[in-house]
Protein backbone atom coordinates (compact mmCIF):
# COMPACT_ATOMS: atom_id res chain seq x y z
CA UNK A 1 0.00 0.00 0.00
CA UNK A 2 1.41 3.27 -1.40
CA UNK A 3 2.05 5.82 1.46
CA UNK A 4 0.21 9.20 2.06
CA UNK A 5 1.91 12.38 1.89
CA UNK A 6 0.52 15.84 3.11
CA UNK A 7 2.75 18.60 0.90
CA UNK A 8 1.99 22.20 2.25
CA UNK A 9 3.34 25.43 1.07
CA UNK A 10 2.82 28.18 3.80
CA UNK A 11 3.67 32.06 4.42
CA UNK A 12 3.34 32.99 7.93
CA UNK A 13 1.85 36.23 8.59
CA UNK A 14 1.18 36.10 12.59
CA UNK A 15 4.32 33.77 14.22
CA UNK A 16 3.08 33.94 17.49
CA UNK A 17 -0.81 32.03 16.40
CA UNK A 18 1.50 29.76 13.89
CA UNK A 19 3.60 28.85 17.24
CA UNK A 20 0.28 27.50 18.83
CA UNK A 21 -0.88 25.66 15.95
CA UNK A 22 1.96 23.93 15.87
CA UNK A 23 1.69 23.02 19.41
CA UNK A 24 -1.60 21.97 18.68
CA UNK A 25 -1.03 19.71 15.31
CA UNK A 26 1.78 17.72 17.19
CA UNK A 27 -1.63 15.60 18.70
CA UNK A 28 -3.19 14.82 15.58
CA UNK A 29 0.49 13.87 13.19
CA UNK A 30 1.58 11.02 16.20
CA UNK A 31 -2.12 9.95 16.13
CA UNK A 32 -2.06 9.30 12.75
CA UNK A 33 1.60 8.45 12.13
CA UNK A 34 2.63 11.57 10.36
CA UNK A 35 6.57 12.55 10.27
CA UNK A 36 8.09 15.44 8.73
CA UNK A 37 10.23 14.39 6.02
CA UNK A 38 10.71 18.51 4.93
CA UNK A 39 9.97 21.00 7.86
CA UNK A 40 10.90 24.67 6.53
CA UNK A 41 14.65 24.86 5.78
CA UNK A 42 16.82 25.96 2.69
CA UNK A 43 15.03 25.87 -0.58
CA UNK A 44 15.90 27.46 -4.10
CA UNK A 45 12.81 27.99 -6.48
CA UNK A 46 13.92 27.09 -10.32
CA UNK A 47 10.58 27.58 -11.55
CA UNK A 48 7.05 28.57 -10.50
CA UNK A 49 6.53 30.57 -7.20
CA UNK A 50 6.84 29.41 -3.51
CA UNK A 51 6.02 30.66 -0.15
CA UNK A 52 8.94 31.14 2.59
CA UNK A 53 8.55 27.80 4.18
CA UNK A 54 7.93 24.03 2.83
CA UNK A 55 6.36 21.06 4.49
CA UNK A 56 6.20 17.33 3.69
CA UNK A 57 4.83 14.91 6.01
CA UNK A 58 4.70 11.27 5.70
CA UNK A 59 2.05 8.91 6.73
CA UNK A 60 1.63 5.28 6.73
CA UNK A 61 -1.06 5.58 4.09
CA UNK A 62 -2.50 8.03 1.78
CA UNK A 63 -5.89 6.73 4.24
CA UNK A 64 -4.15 7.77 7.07
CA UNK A 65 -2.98 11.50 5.58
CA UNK A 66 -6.96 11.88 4.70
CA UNK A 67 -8.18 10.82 8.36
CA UNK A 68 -5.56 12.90 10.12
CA UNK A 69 -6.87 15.76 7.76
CA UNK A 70 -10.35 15.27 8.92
CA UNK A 71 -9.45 14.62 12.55
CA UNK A 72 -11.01 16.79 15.24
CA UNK A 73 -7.33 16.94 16.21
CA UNK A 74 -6.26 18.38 13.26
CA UNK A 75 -9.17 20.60 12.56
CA UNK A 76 -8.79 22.11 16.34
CA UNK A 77 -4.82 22.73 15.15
CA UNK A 78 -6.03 24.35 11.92
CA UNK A 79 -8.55 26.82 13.38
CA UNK A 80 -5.38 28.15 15.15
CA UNK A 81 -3.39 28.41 12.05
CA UNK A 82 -6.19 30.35 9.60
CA UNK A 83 -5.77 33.48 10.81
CA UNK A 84 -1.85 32.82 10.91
CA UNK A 85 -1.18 33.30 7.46
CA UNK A 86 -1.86 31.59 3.64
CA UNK A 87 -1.31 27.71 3.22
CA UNK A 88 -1.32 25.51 0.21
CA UNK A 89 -2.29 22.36 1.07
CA UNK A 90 -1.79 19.13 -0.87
CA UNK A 91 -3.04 15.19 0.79
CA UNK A 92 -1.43 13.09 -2.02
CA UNK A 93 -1.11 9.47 -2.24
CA UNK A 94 3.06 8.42 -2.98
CA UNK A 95 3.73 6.61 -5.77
CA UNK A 96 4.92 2.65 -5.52
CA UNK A 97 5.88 1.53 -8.85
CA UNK A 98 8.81 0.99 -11.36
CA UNK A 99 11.56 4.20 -11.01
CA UNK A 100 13.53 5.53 -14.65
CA UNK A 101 16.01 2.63 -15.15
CA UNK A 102 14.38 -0.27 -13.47
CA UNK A 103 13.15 -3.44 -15.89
């Protein structure tokens, strides 16, 4: 079973309200068995546009990235976050097949 992947693209506008969200969201990722593969650092943007800081959590299943999404444990974290600035927000299941140079 392919894994689940949230990727999020987010500008903060209010740190202080985006520090209590992610208080808050800790609950609902170790719930569902999300872990941060990309949590903000250095990025360079070759194409396209981006926001100042990049997210990609894994979970177990792209099942499990949907039902953390619609946990009231999430959805308590992201009421704290909406007022904290713009998000992008992608649930996407990973992909589990043949990679460029396999038979």
């Amino acid at each position: 079973m392919p894994k689940g992947y949230w990727i999020g693209r987010v500008t903060v506008t209010d740190t202080e309200a985006y520090k209590r969200y992610v208080e808050a969201n800790a609950e609902a990722f170790s719930a569902y068995g999300g872990r941060f593969l990309v949590r903000g650092g250095s990025f360079d943007v070759p194409e396209g546009t981006a926001r100042e800081r990049n997210v990609v959590i894994e979970f177990p299943s792209y099942q499990a990235a949907l039902d953390c999404w619609h946990s009231p444990q999430y959805q308590h974290a992201r009421s704290l976050r909406l007022d904290a600035g713009d998000t992008d927000l992608v649930v996407i299941e990973g992909y589990d097949g043949p990679q460029p140079g396999e038979a």
